[in-house]
C-alpha atoms as a PDB file:
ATOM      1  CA  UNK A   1       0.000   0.000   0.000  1.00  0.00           C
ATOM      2  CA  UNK A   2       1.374   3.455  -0.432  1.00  0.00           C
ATOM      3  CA  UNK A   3       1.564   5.491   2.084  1.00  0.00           C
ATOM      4  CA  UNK A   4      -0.970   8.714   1.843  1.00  0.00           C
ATOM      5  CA  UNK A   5      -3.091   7.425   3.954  1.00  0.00           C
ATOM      6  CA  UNK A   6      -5.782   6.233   1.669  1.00  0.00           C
ATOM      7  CA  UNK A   7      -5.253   3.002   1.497  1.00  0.00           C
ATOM      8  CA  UNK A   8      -4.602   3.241  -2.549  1.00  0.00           C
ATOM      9  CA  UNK A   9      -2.090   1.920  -4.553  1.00  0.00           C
ATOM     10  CA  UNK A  10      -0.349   3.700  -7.975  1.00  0.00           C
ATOM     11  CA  UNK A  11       0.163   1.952 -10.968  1.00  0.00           C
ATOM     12  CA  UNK A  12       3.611   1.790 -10.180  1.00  0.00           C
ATOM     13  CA  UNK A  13       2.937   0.179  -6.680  1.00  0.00           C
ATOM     14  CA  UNK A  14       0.619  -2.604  -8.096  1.00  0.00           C
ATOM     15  CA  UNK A  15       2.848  -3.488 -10.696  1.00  0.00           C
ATOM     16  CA  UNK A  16       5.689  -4.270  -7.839  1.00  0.00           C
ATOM     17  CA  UNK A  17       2.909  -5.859  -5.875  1.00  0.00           C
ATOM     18  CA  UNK A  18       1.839  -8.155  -8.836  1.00  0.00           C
ATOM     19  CA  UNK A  19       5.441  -8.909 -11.052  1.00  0.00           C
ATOM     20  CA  UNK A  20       3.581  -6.990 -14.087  1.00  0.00           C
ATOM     21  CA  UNK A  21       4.558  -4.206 -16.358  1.00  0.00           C
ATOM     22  CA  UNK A  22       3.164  -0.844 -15.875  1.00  0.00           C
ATOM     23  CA  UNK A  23       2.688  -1.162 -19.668  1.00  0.00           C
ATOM     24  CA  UNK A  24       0.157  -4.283 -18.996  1.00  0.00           C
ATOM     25  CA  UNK A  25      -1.676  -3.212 -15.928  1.00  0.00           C
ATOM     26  CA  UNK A  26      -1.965   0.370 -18.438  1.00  0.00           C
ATOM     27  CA  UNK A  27      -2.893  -1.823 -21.529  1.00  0.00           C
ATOM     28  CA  UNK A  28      -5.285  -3.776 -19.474  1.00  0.00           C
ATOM     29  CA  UNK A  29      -6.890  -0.456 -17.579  1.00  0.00           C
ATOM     30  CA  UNK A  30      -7.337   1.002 -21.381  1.00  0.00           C
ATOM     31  CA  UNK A  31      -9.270  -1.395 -21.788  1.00  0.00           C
ATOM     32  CA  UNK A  32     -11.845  -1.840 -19.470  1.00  0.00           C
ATOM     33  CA  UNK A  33     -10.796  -4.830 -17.852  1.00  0.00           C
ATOM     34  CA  UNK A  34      -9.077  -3.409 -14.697  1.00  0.00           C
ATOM     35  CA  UNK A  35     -10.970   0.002 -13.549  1.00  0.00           C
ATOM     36  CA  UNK A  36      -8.867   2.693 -11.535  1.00  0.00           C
ATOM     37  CA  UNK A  37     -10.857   3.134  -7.966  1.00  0.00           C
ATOM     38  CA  UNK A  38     -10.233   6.440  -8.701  1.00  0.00           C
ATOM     39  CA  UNK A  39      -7.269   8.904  -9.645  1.00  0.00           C
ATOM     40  CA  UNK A  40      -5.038  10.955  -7.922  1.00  0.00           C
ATOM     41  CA  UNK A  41      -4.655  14.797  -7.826  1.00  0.00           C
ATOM     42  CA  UNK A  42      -2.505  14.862 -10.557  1.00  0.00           C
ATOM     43  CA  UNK A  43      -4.899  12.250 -12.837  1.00  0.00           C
ATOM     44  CA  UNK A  44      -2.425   9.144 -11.730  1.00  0.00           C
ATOM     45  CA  UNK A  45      -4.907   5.964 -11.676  1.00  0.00           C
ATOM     46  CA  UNK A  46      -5.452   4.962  -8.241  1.00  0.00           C
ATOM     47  CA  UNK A  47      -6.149   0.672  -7.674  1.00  0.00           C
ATOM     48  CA  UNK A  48      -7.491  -0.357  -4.533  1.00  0.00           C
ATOM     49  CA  UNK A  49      -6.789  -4.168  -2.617  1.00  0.00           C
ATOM     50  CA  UNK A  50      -9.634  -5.735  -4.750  1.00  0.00           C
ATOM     51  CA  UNK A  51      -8.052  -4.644  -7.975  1.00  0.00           C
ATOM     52  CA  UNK A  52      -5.160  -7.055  -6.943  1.00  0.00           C
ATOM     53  CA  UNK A  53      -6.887  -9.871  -6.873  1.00  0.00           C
ATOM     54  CA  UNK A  54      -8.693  -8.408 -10.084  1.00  0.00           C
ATOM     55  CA  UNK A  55      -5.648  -8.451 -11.499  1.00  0.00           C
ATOM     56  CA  UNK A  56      -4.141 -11.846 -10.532  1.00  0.00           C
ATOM     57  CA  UNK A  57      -7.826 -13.335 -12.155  1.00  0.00           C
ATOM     58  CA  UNK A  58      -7.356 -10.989 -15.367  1.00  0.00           C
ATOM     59  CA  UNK A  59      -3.632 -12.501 -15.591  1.00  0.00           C
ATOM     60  CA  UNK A  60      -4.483 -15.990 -14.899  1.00  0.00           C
ATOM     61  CA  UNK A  61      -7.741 -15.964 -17.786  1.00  0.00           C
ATOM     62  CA  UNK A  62      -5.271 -14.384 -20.045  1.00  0.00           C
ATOM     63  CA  UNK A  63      -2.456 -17.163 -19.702  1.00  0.00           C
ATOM     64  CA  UNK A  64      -5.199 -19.285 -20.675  1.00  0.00           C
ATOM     65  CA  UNK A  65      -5.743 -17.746 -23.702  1.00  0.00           C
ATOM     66  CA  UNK A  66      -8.662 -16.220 -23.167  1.00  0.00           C
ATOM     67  CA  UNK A  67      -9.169 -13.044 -25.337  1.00  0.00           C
ATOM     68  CA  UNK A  68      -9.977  -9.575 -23.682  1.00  0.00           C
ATOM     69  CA  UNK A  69     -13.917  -9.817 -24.510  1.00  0.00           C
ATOM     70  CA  UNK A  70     -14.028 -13.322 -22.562  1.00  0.00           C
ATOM     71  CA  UNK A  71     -12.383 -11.528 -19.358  1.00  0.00           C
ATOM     72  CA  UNK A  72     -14.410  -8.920 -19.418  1.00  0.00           C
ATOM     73  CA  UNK A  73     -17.641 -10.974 -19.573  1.00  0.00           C
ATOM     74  CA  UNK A  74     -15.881 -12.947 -16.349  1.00  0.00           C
ATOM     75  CA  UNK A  75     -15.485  -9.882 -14.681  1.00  0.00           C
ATOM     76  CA  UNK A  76     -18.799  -8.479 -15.375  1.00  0.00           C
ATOM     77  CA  UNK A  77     -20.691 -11.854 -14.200  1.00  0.00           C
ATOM     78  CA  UNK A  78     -21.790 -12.238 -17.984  1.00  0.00           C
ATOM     79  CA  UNK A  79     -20.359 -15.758 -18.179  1.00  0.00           C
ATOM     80  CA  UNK A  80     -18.841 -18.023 -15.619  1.00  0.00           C
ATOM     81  CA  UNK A  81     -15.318 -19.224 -15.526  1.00  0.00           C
ATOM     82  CA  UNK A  82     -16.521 -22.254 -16.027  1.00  0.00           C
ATOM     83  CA  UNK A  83     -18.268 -21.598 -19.419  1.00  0.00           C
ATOM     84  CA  UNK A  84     -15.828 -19.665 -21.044  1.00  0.00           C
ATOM     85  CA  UNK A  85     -13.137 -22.662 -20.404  1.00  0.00           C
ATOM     86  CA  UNK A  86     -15.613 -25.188 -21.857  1.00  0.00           C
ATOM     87  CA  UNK A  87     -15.462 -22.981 -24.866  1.00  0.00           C
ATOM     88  CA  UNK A  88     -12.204 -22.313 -25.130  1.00  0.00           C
ATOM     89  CA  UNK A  89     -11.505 -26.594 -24.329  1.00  0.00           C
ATOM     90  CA  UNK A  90     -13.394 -26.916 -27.438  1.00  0.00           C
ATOM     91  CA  UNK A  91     -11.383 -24.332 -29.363  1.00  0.00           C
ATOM     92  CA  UNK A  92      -8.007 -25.566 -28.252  1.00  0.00           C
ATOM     93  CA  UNK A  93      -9.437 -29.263 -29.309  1.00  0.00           C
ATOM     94  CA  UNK A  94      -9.908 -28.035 -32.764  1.00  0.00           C
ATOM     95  CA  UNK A  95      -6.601 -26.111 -32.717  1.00  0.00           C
ATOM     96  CA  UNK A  96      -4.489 -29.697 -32.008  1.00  0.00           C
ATOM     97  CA  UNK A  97      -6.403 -30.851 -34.660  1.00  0.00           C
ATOM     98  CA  UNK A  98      -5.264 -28.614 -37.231  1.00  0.00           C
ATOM     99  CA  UNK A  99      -2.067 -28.689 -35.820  1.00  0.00           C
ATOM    100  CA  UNK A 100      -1.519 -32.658 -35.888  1.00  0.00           C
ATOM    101  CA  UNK A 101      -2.813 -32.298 -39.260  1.00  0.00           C
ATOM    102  CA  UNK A 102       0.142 -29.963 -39.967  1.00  0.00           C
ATOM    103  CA  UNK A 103       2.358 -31.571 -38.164  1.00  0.00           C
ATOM    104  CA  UNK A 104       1.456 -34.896 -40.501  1.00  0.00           C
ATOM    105  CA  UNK A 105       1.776 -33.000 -43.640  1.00  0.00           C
ATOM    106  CA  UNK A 106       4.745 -31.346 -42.894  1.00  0.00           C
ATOM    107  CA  UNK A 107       6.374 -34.793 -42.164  1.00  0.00           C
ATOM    108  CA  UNK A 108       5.510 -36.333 -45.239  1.00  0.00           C
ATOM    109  CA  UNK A 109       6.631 -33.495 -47.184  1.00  0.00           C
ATOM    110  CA  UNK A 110       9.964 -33.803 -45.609  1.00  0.00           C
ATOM    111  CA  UNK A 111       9.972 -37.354 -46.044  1.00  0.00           C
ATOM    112  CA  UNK A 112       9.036 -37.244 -49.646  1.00  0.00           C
ATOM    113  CA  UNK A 113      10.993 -34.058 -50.816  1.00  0.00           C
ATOM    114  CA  UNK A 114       8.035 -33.140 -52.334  1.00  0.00           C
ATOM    115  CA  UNK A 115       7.734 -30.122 -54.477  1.00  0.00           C
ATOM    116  CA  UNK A 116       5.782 -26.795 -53.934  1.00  0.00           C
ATOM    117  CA  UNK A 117       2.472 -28.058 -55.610  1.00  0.00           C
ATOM    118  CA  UNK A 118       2.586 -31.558 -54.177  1.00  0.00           C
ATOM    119  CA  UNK A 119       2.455 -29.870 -50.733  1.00  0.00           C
ATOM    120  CA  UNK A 120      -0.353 -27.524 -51.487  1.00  0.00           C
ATOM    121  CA  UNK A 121      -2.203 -30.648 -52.785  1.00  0.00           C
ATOM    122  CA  UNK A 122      -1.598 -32.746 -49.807  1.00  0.00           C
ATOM    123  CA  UNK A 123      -2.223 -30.065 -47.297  1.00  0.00           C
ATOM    124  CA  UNK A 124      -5.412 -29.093 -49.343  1.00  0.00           C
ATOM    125  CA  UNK A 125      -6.585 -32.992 -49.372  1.00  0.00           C
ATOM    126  CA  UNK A 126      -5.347 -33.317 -45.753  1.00  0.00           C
ATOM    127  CA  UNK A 127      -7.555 -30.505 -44.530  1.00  0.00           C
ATOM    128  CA  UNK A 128     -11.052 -31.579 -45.920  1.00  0.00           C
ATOM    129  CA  UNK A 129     -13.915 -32.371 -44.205  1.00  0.00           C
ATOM    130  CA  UNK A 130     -14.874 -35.823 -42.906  1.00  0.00           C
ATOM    131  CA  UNK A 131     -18.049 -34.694 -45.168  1.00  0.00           C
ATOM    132  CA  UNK A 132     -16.149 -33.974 -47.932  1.00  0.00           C
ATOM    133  CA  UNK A 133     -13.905 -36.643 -48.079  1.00  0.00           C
ATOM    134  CA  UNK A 134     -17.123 -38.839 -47.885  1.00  0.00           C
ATOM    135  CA  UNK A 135     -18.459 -36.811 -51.273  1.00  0.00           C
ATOM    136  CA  UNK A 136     -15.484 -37.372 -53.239  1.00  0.00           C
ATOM    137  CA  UNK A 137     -16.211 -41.633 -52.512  1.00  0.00           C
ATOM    138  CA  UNK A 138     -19.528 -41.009 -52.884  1.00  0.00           C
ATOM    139  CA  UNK A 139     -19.259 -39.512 -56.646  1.00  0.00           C
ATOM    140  CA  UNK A 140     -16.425 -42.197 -57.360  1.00  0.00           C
ATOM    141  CA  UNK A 141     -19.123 -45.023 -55.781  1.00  0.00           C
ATOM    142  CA  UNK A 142     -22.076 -43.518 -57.631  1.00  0.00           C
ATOM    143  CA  UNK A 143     -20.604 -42.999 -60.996  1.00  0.00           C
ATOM    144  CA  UNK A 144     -19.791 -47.097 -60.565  1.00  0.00           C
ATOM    145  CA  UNK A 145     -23.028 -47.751 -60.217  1.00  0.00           C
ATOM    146  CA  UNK A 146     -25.128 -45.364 -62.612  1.00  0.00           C
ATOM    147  CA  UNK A 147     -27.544 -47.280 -64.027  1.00  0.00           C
ATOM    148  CA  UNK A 148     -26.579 -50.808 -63.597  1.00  0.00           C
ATOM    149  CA  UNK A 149     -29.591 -52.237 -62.018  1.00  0.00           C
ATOM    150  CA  UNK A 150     -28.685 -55.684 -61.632  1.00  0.00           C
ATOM    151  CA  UNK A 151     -25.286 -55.442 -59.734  1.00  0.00           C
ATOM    152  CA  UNK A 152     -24.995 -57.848 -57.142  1.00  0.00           C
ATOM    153  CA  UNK A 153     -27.054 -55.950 -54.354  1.00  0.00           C
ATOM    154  CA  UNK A 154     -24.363 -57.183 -51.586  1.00  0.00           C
ATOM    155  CA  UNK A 155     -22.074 -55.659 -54.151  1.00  0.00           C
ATOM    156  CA  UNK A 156     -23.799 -52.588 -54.549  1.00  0.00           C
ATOM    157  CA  UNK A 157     -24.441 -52.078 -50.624  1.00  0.00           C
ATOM    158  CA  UNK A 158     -20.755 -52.716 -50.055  1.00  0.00           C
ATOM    159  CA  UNK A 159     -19.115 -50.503 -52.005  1.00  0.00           C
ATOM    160  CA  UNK A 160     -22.019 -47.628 -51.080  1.00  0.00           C
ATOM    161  CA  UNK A 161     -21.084 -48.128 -47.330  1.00  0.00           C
ATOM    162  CA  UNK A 162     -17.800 -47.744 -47.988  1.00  0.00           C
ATOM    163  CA  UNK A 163     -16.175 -44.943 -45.662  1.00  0.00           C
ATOM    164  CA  UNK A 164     -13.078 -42.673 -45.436  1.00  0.00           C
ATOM    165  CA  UNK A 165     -12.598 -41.758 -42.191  1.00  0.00           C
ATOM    166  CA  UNK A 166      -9.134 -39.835 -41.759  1.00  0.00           C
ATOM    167  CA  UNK A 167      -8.226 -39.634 -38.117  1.00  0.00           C
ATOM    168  CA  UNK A 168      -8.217 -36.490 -36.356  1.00  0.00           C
ATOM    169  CA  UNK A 169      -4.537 -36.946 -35.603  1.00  0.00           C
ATOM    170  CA  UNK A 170      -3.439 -39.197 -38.795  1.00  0.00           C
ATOM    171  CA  UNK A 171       0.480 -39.726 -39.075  1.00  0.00           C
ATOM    172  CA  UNK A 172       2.113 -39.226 -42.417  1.00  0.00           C
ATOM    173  CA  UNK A 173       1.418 -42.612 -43.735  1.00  0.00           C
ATOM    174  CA  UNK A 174      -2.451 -41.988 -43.346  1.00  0.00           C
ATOM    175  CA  UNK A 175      -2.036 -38.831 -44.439  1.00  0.00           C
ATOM    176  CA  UNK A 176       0.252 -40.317 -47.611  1.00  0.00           C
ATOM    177  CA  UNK A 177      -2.260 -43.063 -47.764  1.00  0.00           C
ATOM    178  CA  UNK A 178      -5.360 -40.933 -47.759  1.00  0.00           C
ATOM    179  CA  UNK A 179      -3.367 -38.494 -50.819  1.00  0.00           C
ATOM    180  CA  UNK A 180      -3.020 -41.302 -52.982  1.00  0.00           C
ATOM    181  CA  UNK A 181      -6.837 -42.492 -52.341  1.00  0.00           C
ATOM    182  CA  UNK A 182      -8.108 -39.065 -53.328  1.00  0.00           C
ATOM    183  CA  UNK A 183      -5.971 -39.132 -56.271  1.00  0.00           C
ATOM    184  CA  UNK A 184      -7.378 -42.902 -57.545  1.00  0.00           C
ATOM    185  CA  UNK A 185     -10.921 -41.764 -56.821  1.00  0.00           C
ATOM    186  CA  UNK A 186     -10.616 -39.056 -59.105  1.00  0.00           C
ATOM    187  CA  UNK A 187      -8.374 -40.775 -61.791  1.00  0.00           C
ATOM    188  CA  UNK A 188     -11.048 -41.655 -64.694  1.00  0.00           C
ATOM    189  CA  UNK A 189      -8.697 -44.727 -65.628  1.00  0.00           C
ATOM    190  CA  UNK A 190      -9.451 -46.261 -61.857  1.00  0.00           C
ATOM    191  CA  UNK A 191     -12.932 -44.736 -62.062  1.00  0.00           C
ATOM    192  CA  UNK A 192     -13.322 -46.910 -65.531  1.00  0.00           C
ATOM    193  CA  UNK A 193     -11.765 -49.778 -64.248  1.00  0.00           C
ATOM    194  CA  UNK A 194     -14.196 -49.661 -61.371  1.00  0.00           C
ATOM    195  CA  UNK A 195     -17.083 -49.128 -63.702  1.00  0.00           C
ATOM    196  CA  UNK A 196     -16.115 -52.100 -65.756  1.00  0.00           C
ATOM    197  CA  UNK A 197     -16.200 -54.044 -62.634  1.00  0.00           C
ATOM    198  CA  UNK A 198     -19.613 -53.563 -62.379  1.00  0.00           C
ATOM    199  CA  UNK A 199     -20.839 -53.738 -65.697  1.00  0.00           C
ATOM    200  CA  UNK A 200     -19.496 -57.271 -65.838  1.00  0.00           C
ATOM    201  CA  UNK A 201     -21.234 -57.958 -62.237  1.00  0.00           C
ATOM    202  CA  UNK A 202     -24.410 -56.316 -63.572  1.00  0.00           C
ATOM    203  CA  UNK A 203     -24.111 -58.718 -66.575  1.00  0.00           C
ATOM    204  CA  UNK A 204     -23.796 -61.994 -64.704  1.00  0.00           C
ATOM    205  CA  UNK A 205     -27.677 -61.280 -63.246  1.00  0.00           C
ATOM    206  CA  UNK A 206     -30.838 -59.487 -63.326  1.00  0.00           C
ATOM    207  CA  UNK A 207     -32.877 -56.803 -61.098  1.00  0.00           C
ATOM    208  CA  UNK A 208     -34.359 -58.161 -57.866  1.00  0.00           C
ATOM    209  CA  UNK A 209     -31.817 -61.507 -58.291  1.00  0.00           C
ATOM    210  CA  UNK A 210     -30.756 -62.681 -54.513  1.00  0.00           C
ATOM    211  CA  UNK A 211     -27.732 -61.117 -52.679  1.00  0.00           C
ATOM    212  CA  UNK A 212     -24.251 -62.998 -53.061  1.00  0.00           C
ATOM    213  CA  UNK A 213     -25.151 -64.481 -56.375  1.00  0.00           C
ATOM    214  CA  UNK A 214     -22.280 -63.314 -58.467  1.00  0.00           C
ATOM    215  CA  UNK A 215     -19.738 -65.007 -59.599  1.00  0.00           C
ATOM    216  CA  UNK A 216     -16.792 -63.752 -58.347  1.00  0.00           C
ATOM    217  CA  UNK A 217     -18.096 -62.053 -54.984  1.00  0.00           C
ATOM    218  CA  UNK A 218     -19.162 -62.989 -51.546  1.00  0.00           C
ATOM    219  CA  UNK A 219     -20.008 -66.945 -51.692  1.00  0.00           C
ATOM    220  CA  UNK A 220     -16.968 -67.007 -54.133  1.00  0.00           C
ATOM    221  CA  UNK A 221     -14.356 -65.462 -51.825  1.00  0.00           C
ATOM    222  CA  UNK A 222     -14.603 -68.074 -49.271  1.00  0.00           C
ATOM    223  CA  UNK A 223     -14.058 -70.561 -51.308  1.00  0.00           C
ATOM    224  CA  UNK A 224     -11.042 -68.965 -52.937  1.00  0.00           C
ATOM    225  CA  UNK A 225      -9.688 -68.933 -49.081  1.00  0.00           C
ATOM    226  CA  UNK A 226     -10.567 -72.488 -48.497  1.00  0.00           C
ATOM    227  CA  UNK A 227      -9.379 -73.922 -51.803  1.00  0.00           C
ATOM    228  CA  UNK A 228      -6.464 -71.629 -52.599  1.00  0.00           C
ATOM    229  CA  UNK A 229      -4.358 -71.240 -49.271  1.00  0.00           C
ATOM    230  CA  UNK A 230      -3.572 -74.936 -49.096  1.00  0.00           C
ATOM    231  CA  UNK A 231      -3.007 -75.353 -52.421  1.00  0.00           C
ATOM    232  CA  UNK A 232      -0.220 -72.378 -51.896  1.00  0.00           C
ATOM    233  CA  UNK A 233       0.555 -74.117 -49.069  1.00  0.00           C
ATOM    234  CA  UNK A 234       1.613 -77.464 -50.590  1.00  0.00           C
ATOM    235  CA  UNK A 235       3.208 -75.567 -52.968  1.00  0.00           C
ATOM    236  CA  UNK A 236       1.241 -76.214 -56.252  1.00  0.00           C
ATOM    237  CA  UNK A 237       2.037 -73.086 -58.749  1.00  0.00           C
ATOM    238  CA  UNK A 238      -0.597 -71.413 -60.803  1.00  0.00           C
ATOM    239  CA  UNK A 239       1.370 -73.075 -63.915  1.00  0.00           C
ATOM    240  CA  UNK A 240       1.551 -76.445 -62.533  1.00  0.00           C
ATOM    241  CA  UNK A 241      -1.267 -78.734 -63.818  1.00  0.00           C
ATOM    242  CA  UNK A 242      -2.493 -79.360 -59.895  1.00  0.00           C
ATOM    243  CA  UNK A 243      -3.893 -75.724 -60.002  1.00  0.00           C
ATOM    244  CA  UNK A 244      -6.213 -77.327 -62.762  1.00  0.00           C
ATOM    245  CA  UNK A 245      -8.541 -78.933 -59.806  1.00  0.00           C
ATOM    246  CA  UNK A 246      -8.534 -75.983 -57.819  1.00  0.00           C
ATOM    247  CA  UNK A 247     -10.089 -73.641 -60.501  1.00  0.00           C
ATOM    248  CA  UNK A 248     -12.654 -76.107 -61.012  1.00  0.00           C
ATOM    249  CA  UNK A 249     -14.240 -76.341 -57.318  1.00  0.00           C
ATOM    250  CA  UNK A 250     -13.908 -72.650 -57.666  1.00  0.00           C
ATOM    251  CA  UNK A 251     -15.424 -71.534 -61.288  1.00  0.00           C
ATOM    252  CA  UNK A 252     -16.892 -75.437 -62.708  1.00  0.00           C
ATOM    253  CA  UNK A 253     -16.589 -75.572 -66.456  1.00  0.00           C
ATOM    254  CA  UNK A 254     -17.119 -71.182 -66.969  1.00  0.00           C
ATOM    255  CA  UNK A 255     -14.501 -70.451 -69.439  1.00  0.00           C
ATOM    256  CA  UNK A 256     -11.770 -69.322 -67.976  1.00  0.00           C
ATOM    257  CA  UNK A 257     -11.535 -66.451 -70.272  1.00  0.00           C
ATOM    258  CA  UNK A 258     -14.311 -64.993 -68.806  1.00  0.00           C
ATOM    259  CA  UNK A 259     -13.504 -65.726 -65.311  1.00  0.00           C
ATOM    260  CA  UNK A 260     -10.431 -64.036 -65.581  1.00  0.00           C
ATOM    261  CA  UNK A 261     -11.219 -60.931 -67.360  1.00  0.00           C
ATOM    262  CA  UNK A 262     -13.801 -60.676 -64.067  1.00  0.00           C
ATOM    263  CA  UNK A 263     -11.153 -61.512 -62.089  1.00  0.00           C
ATOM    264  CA  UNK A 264      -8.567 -58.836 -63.853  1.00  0.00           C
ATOM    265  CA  UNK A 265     -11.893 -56.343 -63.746  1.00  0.00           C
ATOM    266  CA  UNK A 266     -12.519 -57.135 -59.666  1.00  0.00           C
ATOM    267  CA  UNK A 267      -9.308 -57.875 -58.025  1.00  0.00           C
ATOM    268  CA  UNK A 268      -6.247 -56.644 -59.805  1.00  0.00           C
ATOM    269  CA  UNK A 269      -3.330 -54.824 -58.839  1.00  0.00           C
ATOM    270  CA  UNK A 270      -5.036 -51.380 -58.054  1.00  0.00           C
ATOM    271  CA  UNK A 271      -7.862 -52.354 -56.969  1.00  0.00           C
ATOM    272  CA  UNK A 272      -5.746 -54.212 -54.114  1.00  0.00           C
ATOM    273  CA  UNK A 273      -4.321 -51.168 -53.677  1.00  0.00           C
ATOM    274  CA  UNK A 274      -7.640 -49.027 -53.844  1.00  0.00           C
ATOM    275  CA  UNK A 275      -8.890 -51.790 -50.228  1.00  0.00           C
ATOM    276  CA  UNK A 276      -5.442 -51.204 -49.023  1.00  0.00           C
ATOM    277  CA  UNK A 277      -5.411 -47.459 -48.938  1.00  0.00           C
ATOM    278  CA  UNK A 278      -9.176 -47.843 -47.465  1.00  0.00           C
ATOM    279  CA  UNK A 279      -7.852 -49.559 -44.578  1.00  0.00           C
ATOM    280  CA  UNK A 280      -4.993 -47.442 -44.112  1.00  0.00           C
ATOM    281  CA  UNK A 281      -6.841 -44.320 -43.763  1.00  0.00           C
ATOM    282  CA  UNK A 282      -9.419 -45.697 -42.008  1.00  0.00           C
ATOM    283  CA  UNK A 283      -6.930 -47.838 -39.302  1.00  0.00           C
ATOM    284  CA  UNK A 284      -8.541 -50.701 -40.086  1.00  0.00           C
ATOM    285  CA  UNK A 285      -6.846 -54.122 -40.515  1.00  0.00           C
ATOM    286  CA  UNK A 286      -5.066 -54.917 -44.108  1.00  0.00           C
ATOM    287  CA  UNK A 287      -7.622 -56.694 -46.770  1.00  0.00           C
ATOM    288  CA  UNK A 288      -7.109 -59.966 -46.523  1.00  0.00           C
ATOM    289  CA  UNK A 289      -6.156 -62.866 -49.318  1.00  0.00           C
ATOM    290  CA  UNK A 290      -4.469 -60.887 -52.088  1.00  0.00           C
ATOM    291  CA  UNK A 291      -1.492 -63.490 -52.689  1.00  0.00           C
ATOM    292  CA  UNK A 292      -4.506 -66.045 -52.927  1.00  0.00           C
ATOM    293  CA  UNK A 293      -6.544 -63.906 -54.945  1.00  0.00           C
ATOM    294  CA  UNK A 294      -3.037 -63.196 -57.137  1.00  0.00           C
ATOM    295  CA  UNK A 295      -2.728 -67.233 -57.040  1.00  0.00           C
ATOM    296  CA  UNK A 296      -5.799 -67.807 -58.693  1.00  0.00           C
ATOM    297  CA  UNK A 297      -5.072 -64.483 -61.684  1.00  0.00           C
ATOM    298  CA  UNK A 298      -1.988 -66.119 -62.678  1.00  0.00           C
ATOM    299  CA  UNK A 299      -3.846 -69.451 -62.507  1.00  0.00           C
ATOM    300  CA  UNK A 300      -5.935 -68.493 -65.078  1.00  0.00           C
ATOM    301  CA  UNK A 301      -3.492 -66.602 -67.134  1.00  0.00           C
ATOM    302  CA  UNK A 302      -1.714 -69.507 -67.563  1.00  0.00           C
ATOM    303  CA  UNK A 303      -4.705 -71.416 -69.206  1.00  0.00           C
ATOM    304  CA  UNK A 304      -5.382 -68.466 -71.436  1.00  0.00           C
ATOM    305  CA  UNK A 305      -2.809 -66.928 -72.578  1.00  0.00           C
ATOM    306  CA  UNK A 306      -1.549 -68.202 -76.638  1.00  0.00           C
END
């Protein structure tokens, strides 16, 4: 306290008293957050005790981060301490957010060495919306489809409830992963190849036709696992004439022409890569069966090829 009598302290005094500035306590007083009790005879601001622990409040909200309008409403019984920190938990959330986000990108850029536009890309790509990202596989999954009534409906409700769901803190290989997936679903060669796909599904049936009937789909893939894996496991190659058995239980007497160009059209190389990327981004486990699924291509190759 100084010592006039009056119990008042000087700008001066309370910035001993407190470890701040005189240019804060000033800044803050301009303000509106800390009100002189009065002013001296010569027009110095005058604080009384309250406006110490005033100030130790206004201090500790701004270390926070709370902005100067947020104090003020605490001070003026507007809006508890309470609520403004629940608000301002939710805006720090989202800031860590962005910033893992960043912190991902920037990673992968350094890993890659990529150039100027492959960053803007990536951070543009990294940055959408979980509803955006679901548009973009929605168009890709819709332009499949367009028209092609019969499709295999287990097909069809498959590939619509297909999701991308980015994490809110992906590392640079989701974020990598999740690139290269926006890239294929806007590549019209993958979109094509996909389209082909299920043109040849639709093909193999007709509206209203039962769910798993097609040829190469659901009741198909388990047998591929069944038949396939021990045959890879005994070590019979796709060449040998032992695979000859296996593509029977699996196809019967289809010609194997067809079967593969279904096969080519359903599981090749990119669409492997098109489940893979799926899982990566979504941090789900790796699809399942490709060497047996690339057992059974070359398989069929071999009995087709002149």
């Amino acid at each position: 306290m100084n010592d006039d009598g009056t119990g008042l302290l000087t700008i001066g005094e309370l910035a001993r008293a407190t470890g701040l500035t005189v240019r804060t306590i000033r800044y803050w007083s301009d303000e509106g957050v800390l009100t002189p009790v009065t002013r001296s005879a010569g027009g110095y601001r005058l604080y009384d005790a309250p406006s110490v622990a005033r100030l130790e409040l206004i201090r500790t909200l701004r270390e926070l981060g709370l902005g100067l309008d947020d104090v003020r409403q605490v001070l003026a019984g507007e809006r508890t301490v309470a609520q403004v920190a629940a608000t301002h938990v939710a805006a720090l959330d989202a800031q860590i957010r962005s910033l893992k986000v960043t912190r991902a990108v920037l990673s992968s850029v350094a890993r890659h060495d990529s150039t100027a536009r492959e960053t803007t890309l990536m951070n543009r790509l990294a940055r959408l919306s979980a509803a955006e990202r679901q548009r973009i596989m929605a168009e890709f999954v819709a332009e499949a489809l367009q028209g092609l009534d019969a499709v295999d409906p287990e097909v069809r409700e498959r590939l619509r409830a297909t999701t991308v769901d980015l994490a809110a803190d992906p590392t640079p290989e989701e974020v990598d992963a999740w690139v290269e997936l926006a890239e294929m679903l806007q590549d019209p060669e993958f979109r094509a190849q996909m389209r082909r796909a299920m043109e040849l599904n639709s093909a193999d049936g007709a509206p209203g036709e039962a769910r798993g009937r097609s040829l190469w789909f659901a009741k198909r893939l388990v047998d591929l696992v069944d038949l396939v894996a021990p045959a890879r496991t005994r070590g019979i190659t796709p060449e040998s004439p032992e695979a000859e058995p296996v593509l029977h239980d699996l196809f019967g007497d289809a010609p194997r022409a067809d079967v593969l160009e279904r096969m080519l059209a359903g599981f090749n190389d990119r669409v492997a890569r098109y489940r893979e990327l799926i899982a990566l981004v979504n941090r789900a486990p790796a699809p399942p069966h490709a060497e047996d699924f690339a057992w059974v291509v070359a398989a069929l190759r071999a009995r087709t090829d002149s």
